[in-house]
C-alpha atoms as a PDB file:
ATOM      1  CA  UNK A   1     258.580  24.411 119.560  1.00  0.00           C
ATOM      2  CA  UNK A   2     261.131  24.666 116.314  1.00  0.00           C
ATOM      3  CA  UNK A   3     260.393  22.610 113.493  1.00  0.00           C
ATOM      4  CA  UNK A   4     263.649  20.753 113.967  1.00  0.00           C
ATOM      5  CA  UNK A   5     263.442  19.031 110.861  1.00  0.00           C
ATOM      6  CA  UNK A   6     262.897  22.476 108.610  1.00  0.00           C
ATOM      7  CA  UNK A   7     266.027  23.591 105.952  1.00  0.00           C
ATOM      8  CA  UNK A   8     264.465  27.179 105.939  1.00  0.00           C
ATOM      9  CA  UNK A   9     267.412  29.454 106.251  1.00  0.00           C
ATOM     10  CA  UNK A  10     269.927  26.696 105.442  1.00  0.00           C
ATOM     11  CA  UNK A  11     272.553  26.843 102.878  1.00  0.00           C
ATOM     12  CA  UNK A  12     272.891  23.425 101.641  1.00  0.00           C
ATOM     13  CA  UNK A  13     275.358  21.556  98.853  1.00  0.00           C
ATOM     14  CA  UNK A  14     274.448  17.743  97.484  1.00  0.00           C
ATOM     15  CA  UNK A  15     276.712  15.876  95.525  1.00  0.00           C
ATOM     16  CA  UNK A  16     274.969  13.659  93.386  1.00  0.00           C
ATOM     17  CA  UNK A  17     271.400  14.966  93.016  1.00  0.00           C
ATOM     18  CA  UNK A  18     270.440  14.730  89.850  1.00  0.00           C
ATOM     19  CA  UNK A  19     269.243  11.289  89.490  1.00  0.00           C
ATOM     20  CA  UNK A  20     268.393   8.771  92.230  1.00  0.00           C
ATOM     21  CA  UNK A  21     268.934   9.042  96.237  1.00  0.00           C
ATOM     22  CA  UNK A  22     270.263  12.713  95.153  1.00  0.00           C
ATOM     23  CA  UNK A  23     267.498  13.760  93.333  1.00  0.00           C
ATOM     24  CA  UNK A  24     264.791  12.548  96.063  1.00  0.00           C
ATOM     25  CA  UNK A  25     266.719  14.520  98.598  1.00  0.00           C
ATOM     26  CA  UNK A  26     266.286  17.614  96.738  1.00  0.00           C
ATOM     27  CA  UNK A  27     262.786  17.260  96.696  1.00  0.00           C
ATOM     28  CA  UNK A  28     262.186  16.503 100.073  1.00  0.00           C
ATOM     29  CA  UNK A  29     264.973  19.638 101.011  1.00  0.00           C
ATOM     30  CA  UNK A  30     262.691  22.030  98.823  1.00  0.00           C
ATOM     31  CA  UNK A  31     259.253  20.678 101.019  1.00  0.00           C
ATOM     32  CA  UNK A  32     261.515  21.329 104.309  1.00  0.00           C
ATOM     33  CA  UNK A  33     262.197  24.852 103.521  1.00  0.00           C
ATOM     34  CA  UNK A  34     265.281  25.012 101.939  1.00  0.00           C
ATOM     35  CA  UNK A  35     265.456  27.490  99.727  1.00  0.00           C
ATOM     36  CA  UNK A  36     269.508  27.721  98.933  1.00  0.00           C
ATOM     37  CA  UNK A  37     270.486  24.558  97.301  1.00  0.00           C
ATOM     38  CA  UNK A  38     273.351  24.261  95.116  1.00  0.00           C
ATOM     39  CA  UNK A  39     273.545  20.424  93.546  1.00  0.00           C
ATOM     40  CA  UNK A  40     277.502  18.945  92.249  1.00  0.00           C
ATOM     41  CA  UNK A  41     276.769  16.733  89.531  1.00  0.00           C
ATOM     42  CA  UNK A  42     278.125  15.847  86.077  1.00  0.00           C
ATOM     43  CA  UNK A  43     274.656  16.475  85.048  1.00  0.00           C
ATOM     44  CA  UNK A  44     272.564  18.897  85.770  1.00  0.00           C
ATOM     45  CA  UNK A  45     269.176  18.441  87.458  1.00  0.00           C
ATOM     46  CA  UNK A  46     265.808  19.110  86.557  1.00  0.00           C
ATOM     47  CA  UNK A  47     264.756  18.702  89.937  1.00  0.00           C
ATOM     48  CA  UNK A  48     264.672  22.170  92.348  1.00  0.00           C
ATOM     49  CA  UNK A  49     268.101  23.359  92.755  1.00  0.00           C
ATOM     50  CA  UNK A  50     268.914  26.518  93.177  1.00  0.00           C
ATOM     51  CA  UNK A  51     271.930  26.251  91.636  1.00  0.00           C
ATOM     52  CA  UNK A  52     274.035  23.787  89.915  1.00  0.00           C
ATOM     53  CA  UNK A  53     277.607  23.533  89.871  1.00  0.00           C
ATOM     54  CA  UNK A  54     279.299  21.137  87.064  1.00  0.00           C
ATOM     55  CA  UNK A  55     281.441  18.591  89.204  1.00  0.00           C
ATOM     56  CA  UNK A  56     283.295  15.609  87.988  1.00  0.00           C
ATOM     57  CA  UNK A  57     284.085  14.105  91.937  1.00  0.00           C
ATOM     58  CA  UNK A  58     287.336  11.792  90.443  1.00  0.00           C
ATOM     59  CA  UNK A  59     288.954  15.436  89.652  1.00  0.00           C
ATOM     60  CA  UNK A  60     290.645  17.256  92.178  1.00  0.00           C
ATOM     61  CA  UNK A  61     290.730  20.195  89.843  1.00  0.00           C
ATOM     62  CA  UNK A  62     286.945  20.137  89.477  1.00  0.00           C
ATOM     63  CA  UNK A  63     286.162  19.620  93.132  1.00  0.00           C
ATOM     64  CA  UNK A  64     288.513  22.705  93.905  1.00  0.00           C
ATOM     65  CA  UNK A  65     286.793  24.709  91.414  1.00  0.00           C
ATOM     66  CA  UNK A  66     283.555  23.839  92.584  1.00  0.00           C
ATOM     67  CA  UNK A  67     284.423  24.803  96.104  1.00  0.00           C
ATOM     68  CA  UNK A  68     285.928  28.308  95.297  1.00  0.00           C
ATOM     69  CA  UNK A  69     282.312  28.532  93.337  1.00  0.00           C
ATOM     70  CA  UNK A  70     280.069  27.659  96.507  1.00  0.00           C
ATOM     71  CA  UNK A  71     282.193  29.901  98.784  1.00  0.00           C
ATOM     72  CA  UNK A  72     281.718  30.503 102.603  1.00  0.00           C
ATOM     73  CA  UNK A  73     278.416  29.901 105.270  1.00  0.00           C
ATOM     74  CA  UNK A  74     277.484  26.171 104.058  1.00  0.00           C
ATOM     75  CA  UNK A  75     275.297  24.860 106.759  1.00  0.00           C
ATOM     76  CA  UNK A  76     274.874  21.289 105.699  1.00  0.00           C
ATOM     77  CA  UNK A  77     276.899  19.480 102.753  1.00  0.00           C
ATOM     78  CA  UNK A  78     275.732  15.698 101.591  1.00  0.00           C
ATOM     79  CA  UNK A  79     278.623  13.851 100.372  1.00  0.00           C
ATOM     80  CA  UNK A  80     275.983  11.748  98.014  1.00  0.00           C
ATOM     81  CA  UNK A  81     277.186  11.035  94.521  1.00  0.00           C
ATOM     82  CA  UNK A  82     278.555   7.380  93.870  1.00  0.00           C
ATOM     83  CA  UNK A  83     279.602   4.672  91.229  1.00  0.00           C
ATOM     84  CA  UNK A  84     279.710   1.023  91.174  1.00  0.00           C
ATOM     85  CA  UNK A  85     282.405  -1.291  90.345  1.00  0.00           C
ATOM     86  CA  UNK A  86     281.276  -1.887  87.268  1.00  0.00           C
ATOM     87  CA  UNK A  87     283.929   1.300  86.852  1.00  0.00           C
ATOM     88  CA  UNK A  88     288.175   0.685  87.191  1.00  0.00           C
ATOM     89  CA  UNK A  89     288.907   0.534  90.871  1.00  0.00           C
ATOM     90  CA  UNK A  90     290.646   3.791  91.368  1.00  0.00           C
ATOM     91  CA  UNK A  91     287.959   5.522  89.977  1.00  0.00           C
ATOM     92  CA  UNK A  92     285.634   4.146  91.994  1.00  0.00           C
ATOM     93  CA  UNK A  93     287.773   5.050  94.730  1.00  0.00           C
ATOM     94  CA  UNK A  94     288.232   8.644  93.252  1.00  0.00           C
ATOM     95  CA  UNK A  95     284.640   9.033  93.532  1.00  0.00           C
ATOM     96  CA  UNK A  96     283.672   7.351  96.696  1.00  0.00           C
ATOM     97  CA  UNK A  97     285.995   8.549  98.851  1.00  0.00           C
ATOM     98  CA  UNK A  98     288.908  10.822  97.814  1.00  0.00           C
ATOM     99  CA  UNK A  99     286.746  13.517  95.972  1.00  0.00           C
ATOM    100  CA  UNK A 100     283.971  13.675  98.851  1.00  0.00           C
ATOM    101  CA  UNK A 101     287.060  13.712 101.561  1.00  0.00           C
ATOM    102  CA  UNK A 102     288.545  16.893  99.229  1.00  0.00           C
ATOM    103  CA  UNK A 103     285.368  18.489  98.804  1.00  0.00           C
ATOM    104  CA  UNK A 104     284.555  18.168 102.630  1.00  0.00           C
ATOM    105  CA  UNK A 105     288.135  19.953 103.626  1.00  0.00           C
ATOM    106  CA  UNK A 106     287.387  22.424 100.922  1.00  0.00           C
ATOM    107  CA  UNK A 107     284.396  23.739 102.673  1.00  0.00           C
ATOM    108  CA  UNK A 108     284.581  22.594 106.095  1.00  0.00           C
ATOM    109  CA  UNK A 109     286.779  25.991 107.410  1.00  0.00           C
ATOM    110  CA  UNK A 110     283.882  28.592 106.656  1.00  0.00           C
ATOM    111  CA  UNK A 111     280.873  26.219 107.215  1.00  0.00           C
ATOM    112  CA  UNK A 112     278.514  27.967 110.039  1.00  0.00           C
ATOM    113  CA  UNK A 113     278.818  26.365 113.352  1.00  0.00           C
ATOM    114  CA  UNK A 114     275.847  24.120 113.834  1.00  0.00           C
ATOM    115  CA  UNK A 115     276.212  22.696 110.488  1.00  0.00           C
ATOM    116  CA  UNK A 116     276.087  19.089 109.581  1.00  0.00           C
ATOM    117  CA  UNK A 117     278.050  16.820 106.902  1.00  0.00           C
ATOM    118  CA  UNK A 118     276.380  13.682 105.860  1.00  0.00           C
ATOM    119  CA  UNK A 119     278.576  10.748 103.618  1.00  0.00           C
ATOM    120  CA  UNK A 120     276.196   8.338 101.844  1.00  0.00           C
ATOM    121  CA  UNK A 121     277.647   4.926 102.541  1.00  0.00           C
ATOM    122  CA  UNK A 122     276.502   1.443 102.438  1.00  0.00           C
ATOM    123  CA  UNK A 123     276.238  -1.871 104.281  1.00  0.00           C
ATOM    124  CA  UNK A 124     278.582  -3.294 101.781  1.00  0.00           C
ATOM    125  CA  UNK A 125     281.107  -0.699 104.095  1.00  0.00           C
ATOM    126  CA  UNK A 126     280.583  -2.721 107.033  1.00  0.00           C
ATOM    127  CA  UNK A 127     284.012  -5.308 106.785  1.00  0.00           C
ATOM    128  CA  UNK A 128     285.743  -2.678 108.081  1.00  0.00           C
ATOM    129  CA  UNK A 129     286.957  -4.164 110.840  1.00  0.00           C
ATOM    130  CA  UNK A 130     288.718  -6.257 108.982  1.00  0.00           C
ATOM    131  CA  UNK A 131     290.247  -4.042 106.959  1.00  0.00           C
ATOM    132  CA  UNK A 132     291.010  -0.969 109.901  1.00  0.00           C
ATOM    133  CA  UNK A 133     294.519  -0.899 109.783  1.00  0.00           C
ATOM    134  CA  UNK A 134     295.139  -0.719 105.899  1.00  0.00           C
ATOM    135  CA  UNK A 135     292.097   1.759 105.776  1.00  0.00           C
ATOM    136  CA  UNK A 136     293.974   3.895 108.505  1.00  0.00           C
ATOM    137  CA  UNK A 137     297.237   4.530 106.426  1.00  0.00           C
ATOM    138  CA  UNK A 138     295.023   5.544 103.441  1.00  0.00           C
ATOM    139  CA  UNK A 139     293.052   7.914 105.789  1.00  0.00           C
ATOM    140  CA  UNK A 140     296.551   9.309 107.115  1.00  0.00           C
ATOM    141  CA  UNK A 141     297.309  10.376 103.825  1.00  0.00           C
ATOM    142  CA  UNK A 142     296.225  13.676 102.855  1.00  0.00           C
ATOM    143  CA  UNK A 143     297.646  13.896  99.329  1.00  0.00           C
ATOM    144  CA  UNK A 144     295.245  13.118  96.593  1.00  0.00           C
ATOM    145  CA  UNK A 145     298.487  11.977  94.144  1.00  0.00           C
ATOM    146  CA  UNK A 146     299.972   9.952  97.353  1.00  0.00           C
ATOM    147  CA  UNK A 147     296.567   8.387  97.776  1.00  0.00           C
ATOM    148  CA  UNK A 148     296.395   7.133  94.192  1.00  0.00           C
ATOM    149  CA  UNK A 149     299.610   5.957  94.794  1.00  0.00           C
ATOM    150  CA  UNK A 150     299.038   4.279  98.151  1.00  0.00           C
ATOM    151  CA  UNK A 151     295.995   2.696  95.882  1.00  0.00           C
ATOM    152  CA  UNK A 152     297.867   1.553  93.137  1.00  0.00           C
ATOM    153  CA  UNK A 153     300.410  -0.416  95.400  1.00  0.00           C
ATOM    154  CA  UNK A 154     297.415  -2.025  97.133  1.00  0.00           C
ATOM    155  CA  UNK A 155     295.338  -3.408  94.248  1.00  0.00           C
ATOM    156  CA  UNK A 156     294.938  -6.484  95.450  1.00  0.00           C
ATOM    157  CA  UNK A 157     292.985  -5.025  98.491  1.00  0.00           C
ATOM    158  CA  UNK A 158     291.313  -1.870  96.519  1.00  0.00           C
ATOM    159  CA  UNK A 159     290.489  -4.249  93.208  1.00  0.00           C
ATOM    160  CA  UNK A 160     289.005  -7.479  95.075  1.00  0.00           C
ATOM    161  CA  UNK A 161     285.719  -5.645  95.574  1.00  0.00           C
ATOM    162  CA  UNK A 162     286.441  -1.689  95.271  1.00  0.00           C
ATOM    163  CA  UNK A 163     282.668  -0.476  95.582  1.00  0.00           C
ATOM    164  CA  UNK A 164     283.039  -2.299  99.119  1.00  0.00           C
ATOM    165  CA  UNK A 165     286.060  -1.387 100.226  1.00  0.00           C
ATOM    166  CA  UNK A 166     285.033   2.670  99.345  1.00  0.00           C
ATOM    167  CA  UNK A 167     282.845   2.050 101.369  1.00  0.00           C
ATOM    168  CA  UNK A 168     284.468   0.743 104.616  1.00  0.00           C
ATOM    169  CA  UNK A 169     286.789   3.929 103.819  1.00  0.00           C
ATOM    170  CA  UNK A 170     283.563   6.249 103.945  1.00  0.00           C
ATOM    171  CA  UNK A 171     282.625   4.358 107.550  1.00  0.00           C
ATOM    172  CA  UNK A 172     285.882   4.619 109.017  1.00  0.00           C
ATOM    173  CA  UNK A 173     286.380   8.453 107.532  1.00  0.00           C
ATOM    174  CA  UNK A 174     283.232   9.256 109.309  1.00  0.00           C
ATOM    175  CA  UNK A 175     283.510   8.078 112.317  1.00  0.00           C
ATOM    176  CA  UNK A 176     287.716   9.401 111.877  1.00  0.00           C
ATOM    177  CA  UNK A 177     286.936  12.649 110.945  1.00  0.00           C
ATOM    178  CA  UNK A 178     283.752  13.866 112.956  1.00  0.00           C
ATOM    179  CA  UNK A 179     285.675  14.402 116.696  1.00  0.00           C
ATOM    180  CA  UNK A 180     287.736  17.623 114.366  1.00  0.00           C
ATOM    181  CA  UNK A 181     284.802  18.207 112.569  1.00  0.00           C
ATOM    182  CA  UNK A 182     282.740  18.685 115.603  1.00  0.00           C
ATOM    183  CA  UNK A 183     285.344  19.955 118.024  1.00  0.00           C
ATOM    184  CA  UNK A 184     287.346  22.278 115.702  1.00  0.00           C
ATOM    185  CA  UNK A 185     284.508  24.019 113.899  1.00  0.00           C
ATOM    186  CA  UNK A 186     281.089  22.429 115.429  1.00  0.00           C
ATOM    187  CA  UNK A 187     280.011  20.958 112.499  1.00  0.00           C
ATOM    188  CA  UNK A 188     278.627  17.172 113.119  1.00  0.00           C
ATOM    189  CA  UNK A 189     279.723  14.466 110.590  1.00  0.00           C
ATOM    190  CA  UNK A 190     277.760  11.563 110.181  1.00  0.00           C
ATOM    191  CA  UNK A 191     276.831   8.964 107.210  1.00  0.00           C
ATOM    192  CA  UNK A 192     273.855   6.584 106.238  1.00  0.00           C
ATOM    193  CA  UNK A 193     274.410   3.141 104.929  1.00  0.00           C
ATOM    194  CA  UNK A 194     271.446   1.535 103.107  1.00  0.00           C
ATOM    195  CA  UNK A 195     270.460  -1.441 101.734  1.00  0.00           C
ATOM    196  CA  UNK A 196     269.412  -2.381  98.092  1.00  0.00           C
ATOM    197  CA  UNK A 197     267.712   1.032  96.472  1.00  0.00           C
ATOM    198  CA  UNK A 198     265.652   0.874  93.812  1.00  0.00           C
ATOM    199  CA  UNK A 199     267.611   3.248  91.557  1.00  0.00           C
ATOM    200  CA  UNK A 200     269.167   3.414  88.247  1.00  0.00           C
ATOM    201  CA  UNK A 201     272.572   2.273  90.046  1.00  0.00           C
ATOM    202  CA  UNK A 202     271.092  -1.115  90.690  1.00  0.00           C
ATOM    203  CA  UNK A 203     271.778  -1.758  87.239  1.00  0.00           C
ATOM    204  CA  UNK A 204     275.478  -1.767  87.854  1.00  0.00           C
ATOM    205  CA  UNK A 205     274.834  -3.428  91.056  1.00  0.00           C
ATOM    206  CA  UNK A 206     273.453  -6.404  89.355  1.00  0.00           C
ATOM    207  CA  UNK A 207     276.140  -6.666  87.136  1.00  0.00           C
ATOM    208  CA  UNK A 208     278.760  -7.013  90.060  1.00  0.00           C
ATOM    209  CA  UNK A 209     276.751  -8.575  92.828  1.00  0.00           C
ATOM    210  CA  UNK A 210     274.489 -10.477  90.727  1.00  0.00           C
ATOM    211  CA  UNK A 211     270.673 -10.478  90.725  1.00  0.00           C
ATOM    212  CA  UNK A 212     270.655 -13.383  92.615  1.00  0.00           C
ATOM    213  CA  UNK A 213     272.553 -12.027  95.854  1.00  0.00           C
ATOM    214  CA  UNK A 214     270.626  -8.412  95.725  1.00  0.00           C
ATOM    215  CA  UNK A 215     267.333 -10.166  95.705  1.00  0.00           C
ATOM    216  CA  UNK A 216     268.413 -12.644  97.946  1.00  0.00           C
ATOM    217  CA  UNK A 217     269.244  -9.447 100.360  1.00  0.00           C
ATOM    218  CA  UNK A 218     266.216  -8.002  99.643  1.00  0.00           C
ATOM    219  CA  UNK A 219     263.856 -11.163 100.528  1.00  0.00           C
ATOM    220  CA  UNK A 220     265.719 -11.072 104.482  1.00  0.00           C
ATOM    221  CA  UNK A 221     263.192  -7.994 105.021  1.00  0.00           C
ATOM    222  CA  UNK A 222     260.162  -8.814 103.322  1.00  0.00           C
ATOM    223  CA  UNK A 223     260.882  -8.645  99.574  1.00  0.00           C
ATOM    224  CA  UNK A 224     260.447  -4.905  99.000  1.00  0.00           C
ATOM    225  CA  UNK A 225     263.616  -2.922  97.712  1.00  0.00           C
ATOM    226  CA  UNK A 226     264.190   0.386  99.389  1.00  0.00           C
ATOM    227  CA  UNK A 227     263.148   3.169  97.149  1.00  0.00           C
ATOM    228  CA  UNK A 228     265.065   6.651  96.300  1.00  0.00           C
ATOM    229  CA  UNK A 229     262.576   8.491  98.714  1.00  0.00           C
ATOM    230  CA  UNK A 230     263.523   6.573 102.085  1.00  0.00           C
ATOM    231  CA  UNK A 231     266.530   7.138 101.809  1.00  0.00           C
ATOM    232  CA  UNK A 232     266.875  10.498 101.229  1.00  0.00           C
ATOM    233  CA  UNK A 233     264.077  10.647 104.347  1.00  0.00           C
ATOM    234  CA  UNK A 234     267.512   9.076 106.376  1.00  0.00           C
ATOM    235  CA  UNK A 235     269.799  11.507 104.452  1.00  0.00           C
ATOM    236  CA  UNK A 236     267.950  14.507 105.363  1.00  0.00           C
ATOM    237  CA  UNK A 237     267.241  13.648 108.849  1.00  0.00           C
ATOM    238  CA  UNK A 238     271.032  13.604 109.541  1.00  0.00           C
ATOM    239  CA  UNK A 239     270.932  17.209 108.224  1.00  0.00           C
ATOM    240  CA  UNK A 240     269.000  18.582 110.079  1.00  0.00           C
ATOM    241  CA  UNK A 241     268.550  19.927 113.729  1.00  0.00           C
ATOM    242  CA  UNK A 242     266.755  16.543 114.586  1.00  0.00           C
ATOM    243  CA  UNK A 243     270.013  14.871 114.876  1.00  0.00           C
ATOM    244  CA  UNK A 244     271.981  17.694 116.996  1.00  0.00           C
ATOM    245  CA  UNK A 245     273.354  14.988 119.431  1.00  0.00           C
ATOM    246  CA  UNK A 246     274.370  12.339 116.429  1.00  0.00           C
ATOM    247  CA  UNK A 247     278.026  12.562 115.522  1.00  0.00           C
ATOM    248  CA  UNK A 248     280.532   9.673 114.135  1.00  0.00           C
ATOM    249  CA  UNK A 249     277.349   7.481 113.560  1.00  0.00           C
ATOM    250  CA  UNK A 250     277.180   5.119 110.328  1.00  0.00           C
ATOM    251  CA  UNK A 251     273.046   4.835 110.674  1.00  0.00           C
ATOM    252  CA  UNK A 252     272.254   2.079 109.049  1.00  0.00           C
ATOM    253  CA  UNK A 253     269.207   2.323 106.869  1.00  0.00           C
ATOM    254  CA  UNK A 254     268.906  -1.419 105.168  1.00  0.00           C
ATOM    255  CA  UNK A 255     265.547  -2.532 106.039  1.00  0.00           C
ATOM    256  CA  UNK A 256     266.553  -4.318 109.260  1.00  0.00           C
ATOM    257  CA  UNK A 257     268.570  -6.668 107.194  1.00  0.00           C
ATOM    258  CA  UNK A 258     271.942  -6.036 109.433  1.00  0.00           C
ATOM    259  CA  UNK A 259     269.705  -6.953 112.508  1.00  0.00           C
ATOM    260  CA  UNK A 260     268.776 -10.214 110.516  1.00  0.00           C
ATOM    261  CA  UNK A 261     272.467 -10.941 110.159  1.00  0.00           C
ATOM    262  CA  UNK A 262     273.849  -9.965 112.997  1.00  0.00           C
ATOM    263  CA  UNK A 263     271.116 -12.346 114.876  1.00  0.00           C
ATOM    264  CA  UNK A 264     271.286 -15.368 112.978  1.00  0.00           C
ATOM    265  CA  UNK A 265     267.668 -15.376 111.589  1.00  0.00           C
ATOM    266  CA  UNK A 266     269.495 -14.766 108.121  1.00  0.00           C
ATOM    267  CA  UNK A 267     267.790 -18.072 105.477  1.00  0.00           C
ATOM    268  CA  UNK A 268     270.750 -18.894 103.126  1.00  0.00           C
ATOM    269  CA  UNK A 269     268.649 -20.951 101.119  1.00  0.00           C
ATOM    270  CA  UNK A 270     267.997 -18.592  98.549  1.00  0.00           C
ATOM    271  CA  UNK A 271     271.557 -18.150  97.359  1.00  0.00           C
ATOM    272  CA  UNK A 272     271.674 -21.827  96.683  1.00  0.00           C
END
């Protein structure tokens, strides 16, 4: 039997992995095998990449450089890298979701067949519903200066909370863009949306969502955050060949906090 797990023979690019979720993944890709690993960051890792590409993922210019650097035959690409709102909302929106869309369609045309994309989302994405139709003319637009646009005439939307609303746009582009990802150039598309991490993001968590609502979140499931390492666990099972028959799928990976919600065993006593 293959080791349908393994990265050995598997070009892969993270965005992202020089600190945090990023950083664990390239750990746990190096144990799997992988031995091709180029890492987009604005910082460059210490961890083992093979190579490292400077990337600023709010710059169109930078992501297109970056993508004429990594070239043709990616086999698996995390869209990982991330800010809070504790940043001006069209950057956060820059980073969230327009730079890891334009990276994506940078690379997607000479990926190998067989390949998988994986967007690192979050259960703060999952309003969407709410929010489909507004989040489908953004999605139809495919200019990055028509976007910003589009953003800037829809503040009140984008600005109310824009780490959550980048993230119902990195839901809905999943599950959007995976029937051409798969059916154009057989490459899956897929995303994980976690819970509380214990990372060094939670500082700028805690300064938007308070301490009080993260820990409240975080006492639904036991009272043990998430750590760095299981989630990149999630992040790298989408990768690989394990998860062949998973495409358009926002796997949430929160601790079973969604199935406390969604059930009604939720105790709001704790946010007073």
């Amino acid at each position: 039997m293959p080791d349908l797990f393994s990265y050995a023979g598997k070009r892969v690019v993270l965005t992202g992995g020089t600190t945090g979720v990023g950083a664990a993944a390239a750990e746990l890709l190096a144990e799997l095998g992988c031995s091709d690993l180029t890492v987009l960051d604005i910082a460059e890792p210490t961890g083992p990449a093979t190579r490292y590409i400077p990337t600023d993922m709010s710059d169109p210019a930078s992501i297109d450089r970056a993508v004429a650097d990594i070239g043709s035959g990616v086999d698996v690409l995390f869209n990982n890298a991330g800010v809070a709102a504790t940043h001006a909302a069209d950057f956060v929106i820059r980073v969230n979701y327009l730079g890891p869309r334009r990276l994506t369609e940078g690379l997607l045309p000479t990926m190998n067949s067989g390949g998988a994309i994986v967007n690192t989302a979050s259960i703060a994405g999952q309003g969407w519903p709410e929010n489909l139709a507004k989040i489908s003319e953004l999605i139809a637009i495919d200019d990055w200066d028509e976007a910003l646009g589009w953003i800037a005439d829809n503040d009140e939307l984008v600005g109310a909370d824009s780490y959550a609303f980048s993230k119902q746009l990195a839901q809905v582009w999943t599950m959007h863009s995976s029937a051409r990802t798969r059916n154009e150039f057989g490459v899956r598309t897929n995303s994980v949306c976690p819970g509380p991490i214990d990372t060094p993001l939670m500082a700028d968590f805690i300064k938007t969502m308070t301490e009080q609502v993260i820990q409240w979140t975080i006492d639904q499931t036991g009272g043990s955050m998430l750590t760095a390492d299981d989630i990149a666990r999630t992040l790298v099972m989408l990768g690989s060949d394990a998860s062949v028959a998973m495409n358009g799928h926002n796997t949430i990976a929160d601790n079973g906090f969604s199935a406390i919600l969604a059930t009604g065993q939720v105790d709001f006593s704790g946010l007073g």
